[in-house]
C-alpha atoms as a PDB file:
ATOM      1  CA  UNK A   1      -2.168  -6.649   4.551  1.00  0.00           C
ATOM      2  CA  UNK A   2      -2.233  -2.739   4.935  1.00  0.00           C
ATOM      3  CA  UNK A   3       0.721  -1.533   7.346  1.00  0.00           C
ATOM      4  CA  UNK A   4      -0.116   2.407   8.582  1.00  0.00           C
ATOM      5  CA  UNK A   5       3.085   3.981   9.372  1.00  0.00           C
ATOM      6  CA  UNK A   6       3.499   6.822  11.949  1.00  0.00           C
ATOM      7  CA  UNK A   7       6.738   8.100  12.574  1.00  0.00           C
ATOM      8  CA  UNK A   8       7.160   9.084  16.533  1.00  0.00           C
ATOM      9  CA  UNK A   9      10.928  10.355  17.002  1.00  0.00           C
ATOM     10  CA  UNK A  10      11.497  12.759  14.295  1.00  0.00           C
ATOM     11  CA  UNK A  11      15.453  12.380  14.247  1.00  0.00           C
ATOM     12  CA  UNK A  12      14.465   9.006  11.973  1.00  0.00           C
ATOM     13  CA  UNK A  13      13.614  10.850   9.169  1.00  0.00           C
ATOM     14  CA  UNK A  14      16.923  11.475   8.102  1.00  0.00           C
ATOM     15  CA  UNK A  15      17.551   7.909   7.725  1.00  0.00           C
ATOM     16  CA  UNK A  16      14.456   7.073   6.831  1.00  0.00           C
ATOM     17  CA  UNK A  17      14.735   9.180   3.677  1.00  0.00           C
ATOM     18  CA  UNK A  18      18.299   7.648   2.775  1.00  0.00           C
ATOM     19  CA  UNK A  19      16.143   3.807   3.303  1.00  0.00           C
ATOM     20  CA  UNK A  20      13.738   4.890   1.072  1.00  0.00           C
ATOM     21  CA  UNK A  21      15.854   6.264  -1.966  1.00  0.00           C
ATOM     22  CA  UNK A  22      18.329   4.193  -2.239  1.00  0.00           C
ATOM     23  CA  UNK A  23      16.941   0.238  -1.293  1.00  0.00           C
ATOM     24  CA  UNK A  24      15.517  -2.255  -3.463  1.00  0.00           C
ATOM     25  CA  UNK A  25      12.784  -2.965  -1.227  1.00  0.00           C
ATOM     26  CA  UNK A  26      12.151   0.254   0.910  1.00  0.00           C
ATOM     27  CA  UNK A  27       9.614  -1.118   3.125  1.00  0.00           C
ATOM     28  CA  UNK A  28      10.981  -3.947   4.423  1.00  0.00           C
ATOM     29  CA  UNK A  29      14.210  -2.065   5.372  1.00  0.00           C
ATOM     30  CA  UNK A  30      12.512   0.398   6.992  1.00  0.00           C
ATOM     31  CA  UNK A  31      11.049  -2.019   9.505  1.00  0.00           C
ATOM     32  CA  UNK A  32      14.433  -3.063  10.268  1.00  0.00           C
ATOM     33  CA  UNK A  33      16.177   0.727  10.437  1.00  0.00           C
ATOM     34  CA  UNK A  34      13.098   1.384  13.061  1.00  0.00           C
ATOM     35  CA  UNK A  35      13.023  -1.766  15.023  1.00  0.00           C
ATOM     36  CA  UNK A  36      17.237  -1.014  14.947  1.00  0.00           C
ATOM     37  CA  UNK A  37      16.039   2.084  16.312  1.00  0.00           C
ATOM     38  CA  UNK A  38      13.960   0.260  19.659  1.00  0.00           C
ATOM     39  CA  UNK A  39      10.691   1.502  18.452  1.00  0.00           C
ATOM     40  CA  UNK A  40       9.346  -1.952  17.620  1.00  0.00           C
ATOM     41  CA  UNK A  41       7.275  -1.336  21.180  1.00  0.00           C
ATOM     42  CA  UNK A  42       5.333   0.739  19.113  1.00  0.00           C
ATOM     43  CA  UNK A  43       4.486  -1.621  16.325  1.00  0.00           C
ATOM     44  CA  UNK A  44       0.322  -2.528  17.124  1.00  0.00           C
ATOM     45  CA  UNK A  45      -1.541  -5.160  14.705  1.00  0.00           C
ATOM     46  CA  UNK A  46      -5.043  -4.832  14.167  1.00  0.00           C
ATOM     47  CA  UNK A  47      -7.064  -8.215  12.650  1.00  0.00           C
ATOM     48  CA  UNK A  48      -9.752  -6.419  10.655  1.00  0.00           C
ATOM     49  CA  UNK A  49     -10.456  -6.209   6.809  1.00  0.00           C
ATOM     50  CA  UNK A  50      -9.732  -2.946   4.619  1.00  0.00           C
ATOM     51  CA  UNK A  51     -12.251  -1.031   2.338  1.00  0.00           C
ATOM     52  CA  UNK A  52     -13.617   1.812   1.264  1.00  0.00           C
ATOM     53  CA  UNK A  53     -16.234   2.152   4.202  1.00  0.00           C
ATOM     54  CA  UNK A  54     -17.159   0.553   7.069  1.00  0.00           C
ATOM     55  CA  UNK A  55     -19.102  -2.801   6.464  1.00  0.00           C
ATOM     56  CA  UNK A  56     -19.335  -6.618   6.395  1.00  0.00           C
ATOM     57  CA  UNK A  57     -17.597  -8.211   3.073  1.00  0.00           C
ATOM     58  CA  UNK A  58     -17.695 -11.815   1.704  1.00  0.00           C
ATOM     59  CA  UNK A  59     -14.008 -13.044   2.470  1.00  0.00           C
ATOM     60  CA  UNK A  60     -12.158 -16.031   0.142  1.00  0.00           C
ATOM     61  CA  UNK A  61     -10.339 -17.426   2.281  1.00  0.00           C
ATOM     62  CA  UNK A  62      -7.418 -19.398   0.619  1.00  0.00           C
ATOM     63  CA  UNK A  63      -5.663 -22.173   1.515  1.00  0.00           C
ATOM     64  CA  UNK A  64      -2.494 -20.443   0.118  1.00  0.00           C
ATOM     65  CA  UNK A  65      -2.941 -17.658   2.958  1.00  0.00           C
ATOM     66  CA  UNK A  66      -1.264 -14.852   1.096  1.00  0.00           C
ATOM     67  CA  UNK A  67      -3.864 -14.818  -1.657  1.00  0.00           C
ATOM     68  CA  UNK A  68      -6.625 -14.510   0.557  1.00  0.00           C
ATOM     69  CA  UNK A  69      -8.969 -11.679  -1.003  1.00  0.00           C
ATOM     70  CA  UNK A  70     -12.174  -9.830  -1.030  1.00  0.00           C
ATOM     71  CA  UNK A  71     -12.506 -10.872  -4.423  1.00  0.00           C
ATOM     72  CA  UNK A  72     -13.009 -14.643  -5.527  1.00  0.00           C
ATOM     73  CA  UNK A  73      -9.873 -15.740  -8.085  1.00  0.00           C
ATOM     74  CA  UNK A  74      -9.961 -16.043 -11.658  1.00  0.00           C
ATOM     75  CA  UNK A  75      -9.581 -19.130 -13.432  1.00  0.00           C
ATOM     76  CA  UNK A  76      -5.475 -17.894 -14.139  1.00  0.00           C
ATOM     77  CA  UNK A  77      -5.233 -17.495 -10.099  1.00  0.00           C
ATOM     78  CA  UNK A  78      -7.264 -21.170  -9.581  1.00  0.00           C
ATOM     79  CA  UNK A  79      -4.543 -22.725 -12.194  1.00  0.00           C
ATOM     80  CA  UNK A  80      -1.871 -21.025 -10.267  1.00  0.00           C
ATOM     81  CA  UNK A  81      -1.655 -20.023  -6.341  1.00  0.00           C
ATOM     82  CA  UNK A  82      -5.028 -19.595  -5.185  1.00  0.00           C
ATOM     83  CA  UNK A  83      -6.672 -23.406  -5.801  1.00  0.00           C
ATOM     84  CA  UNK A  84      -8.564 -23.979  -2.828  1.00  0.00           C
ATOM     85  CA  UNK A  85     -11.110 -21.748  -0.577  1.00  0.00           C
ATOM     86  CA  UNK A  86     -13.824 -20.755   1.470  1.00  0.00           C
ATOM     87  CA  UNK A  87     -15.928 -18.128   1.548  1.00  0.00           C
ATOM     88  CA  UNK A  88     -16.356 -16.412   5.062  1.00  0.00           C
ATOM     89  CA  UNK A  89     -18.086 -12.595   5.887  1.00  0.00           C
ATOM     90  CA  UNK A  90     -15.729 -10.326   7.898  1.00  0.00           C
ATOM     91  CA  UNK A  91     -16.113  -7.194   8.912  1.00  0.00           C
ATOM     92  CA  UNK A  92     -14.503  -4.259   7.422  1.00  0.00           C
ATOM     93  CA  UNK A  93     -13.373  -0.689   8.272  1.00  0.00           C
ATOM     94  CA  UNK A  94     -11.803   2.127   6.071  1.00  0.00           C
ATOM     95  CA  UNK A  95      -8.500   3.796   6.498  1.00  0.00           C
ATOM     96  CA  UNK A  96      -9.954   7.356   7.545  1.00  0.00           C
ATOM     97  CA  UNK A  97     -12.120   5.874   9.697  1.00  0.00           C
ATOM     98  CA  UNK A  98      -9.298   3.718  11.408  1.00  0.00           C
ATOM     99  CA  UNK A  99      -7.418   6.833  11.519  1.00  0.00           C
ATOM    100  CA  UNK A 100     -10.226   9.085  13.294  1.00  0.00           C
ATOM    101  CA  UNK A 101     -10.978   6.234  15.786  1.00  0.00           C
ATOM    102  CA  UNK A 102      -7.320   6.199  16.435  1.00  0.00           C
ATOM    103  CA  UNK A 103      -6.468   9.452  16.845  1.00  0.00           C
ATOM    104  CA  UNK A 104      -4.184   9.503  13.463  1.00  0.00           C
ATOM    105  CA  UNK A 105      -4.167  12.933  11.934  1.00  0.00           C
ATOM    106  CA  UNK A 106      -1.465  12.333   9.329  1.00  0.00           C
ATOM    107  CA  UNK A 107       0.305   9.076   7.790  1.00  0.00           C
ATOM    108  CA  UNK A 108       3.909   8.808   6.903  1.00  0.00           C
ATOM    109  CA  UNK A 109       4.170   5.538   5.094  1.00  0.00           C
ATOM    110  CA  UNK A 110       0.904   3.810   3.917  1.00  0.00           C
ATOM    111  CA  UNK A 111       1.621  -0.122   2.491  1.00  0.00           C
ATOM    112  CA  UNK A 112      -1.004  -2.070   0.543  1.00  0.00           C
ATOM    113  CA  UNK A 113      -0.834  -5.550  -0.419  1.00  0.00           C
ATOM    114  CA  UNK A 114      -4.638  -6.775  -0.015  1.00  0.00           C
ATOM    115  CA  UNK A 115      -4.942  -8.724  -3.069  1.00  0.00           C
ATOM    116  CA  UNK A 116      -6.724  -6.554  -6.068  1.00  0.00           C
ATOM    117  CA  UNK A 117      -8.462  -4.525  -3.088  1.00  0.00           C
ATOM    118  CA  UNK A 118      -6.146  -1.772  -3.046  1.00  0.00           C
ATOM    119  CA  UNK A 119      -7.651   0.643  -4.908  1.00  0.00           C
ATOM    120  CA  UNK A 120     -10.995   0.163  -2.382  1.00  0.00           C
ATOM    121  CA  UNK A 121      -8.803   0.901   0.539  1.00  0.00           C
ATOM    122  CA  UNK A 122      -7.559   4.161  -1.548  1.00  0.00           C
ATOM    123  CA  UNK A 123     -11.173   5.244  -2.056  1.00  0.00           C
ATOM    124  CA  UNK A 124     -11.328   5.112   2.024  1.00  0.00           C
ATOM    125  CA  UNK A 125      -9.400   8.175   2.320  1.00  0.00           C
ATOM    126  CA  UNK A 126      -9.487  10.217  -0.248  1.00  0.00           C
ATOM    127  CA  UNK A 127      -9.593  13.796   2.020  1.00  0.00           C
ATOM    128  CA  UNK A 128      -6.796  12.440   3.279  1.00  0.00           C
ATOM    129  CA  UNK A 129      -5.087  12.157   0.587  1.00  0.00           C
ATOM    130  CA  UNK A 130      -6.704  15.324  -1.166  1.00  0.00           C
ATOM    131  CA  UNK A 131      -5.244  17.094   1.635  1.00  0.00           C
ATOM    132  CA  UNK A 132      -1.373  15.886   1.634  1.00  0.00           C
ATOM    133  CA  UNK A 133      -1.998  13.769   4.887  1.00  0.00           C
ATOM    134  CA  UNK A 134      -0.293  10.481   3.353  1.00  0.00           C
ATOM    135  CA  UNK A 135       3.560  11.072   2.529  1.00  0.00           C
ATOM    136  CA  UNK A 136       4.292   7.800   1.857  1.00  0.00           C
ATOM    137  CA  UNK A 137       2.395   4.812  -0.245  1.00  0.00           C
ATOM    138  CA  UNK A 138       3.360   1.414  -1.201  1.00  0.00           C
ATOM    139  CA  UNK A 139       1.198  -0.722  -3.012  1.00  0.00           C
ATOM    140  CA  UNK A 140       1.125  -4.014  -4.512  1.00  0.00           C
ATOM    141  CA  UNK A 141      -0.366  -3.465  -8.344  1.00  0.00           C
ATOM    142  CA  UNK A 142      -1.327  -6.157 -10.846  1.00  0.00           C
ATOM    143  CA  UNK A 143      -0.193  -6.079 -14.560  1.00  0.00           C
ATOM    144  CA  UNK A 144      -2.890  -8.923 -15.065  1.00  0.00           C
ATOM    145  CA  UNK A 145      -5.975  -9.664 -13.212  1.00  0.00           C
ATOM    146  CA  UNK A 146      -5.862 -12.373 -11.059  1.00  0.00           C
ATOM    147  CA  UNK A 147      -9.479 -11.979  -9.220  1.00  0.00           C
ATOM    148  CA  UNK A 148     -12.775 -11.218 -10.848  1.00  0.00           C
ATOM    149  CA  UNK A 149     -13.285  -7.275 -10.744  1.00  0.00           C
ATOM    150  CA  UNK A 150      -9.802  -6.488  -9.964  1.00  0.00           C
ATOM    151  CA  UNK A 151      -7.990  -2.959 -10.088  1.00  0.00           C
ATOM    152  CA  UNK A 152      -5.017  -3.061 -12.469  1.00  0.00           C
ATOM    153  CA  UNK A 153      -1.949  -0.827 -12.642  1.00  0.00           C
ATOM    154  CA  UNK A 154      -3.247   1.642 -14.441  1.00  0.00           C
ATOM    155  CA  UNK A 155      -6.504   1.732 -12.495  1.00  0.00           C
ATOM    156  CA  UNK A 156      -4.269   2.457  -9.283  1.00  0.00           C
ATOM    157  CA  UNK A 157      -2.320   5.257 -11.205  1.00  0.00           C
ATOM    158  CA  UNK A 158      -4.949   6.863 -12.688  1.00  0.00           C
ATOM    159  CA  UNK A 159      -6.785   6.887  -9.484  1.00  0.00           C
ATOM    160  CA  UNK A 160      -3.210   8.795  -7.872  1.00  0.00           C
ATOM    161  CA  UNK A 161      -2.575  10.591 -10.322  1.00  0.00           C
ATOM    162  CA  UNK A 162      -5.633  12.404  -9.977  1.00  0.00           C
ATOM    163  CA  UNK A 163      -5.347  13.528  -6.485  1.00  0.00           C
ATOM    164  CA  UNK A 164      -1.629  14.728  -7.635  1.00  0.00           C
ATOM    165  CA  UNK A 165       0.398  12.046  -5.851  1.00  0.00           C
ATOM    166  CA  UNK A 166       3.405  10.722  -8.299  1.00  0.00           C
ATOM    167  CA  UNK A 167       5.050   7.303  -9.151  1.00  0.00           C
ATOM    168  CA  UNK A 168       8.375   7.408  -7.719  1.00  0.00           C
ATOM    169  CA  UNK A 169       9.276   4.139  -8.682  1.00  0.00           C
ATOM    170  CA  UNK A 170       9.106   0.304  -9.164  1.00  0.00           C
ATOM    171  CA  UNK A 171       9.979  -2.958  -6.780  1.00  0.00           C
ATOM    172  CA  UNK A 172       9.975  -6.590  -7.007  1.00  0.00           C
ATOM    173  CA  UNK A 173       8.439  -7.811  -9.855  1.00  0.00           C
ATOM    174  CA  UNK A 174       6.599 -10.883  -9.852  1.00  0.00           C
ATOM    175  CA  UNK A 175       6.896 -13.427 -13.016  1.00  0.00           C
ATOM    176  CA  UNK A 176       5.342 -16.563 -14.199  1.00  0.00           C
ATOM    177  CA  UNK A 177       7.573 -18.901 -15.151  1.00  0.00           C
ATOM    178  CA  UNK A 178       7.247 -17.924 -18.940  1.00  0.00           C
ATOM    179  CA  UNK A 179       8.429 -14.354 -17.773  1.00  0.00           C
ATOM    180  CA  UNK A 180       5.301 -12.730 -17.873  1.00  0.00           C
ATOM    181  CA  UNK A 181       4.942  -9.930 -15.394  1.00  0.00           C
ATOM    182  CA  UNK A 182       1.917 -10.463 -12.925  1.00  0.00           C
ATOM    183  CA  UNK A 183       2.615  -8.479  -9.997  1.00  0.00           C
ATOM    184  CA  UNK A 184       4.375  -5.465  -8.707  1.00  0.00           C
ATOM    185  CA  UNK A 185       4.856  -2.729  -6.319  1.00  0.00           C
ATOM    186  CA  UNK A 186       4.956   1.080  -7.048  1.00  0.00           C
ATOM    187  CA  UNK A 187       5.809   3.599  -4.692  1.00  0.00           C
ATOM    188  CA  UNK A 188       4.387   6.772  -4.753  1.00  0.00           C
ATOM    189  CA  UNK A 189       4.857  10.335  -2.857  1.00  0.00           C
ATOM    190  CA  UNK A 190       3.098  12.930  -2.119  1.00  0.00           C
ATOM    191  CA  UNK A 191       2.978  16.164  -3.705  1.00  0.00           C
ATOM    192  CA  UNK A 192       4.154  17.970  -0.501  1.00  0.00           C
ATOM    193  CA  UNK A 193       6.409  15.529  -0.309  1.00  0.00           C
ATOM    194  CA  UNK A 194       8.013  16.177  -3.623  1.00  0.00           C
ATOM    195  CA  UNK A 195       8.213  19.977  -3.043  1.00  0.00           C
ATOM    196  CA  UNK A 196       9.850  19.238   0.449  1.00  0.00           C
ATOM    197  CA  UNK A 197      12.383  16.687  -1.481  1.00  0.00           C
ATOM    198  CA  UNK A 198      13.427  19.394  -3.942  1.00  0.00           C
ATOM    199  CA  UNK A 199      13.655  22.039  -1.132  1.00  0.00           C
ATOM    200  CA  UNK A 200      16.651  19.591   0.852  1.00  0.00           C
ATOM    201  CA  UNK A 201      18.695  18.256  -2.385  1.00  0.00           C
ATOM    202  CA  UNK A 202      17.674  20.939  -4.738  1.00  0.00           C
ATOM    203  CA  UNK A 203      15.283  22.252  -7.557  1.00  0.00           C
ATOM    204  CA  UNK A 204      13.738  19.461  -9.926  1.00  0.00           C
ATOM    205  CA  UNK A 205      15.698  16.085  -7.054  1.00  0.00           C
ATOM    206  CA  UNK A 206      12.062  14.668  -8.302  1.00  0.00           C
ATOM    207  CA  UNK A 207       9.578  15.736 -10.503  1.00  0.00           C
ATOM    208  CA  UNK A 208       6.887  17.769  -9.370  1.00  0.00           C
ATOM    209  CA  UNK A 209       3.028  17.962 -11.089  1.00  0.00           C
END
């Protein structure tokens, strides 16, 4: 799932900041402080698969609907969640392009959880993100690879890190049952983002690149 967030009435972002900072999952209450706010009339869903251009993809299509990926599982994801599927084409689009055809010019809050795809989706907007146009992103990262040709953590980092976006910080990990971390989520911000940060609570709030 990727959720594109565009904040409308700009007296949220106070609270929105405060949602962000200091809750254990950010996201989710987020979607509650803005349907709270009666702007879940604005809340659109689009059925349409996420990559780095616009194209038709070999979908697996799992049984266990949350691990449904563009990439088949690994023997570790067979033995575990993802044990039945079947293979379908969809078509796919990527995020600037979504953005252009929608008349986006600038996302606050950007959430990826697309199974292993993520950093495809990233490579889908990278002007945008060269140019400061994505405060906001939330992604789903995996310590271990659980489909063949997978992006790790340090894959989607690296990949950040390079266009000067920083980790801001970790949520909900995701265990096995012999406490070895698979999954988790990392937000990060946006350079401009960071500067504007340390400009409301004061010099070095967050570190800056």
């Amino acid at each position: 799932m990727v959720q594109i967030m565009v904040l409308l009435p700009t007296n949220l972002i106070g609270g929105l900041i405060k949602q962000i900072f200091t809750h254990l999952n950010p996201i989710q209450r987020f979607i509650l402080y803005f349907k709270k706010a009666g702007c879940s009339k604005n809340i659109f869903t689009y059925n349409m698969g996420m990559s780095e251009n616009n194209n038709r993809l070999l979908f697996y299509k799992n049984n266990n609907a949350r691990t449904s990926s563009f990439l088949e599982p690994n023997d570790f994801h067979k033995n575990h969640l993802a044990r039945k599927y079947e293979k379908i084409e969809v078509p796919t689009t990527s995020i600037a392009s979504f953005c252009t055809e929608h008349n986006i010019n600038k996302i606050d809050i950007l959430k990826l959880d697309i199974e292993g795809f993520e950093l495809n989706a990233l490579k889908g907007c990278v002007e945008m993100l060269k140019n400061c146009q994505i405060d906001f992103i939330y992604t789903e990262v995996n310590l271990i690879p659980t489909y063949s040709g997978q992006c790790l953590i340090e894959d989607v980092i690296s990949f950040l890190r390079n266009l000067n976006y920083i980790p801001y910080n970790f949520y909900g990990n995701n265990e096995s049952k012999f406490r070895e971390s698979i999954i988790t989520n990392i937000m990060f911000i946006s350079p401009k983002v960071a500067v504007e940060l340390n400009k409301l609570f004061g010099s070095n709030t967050v570190y800056t690149n």
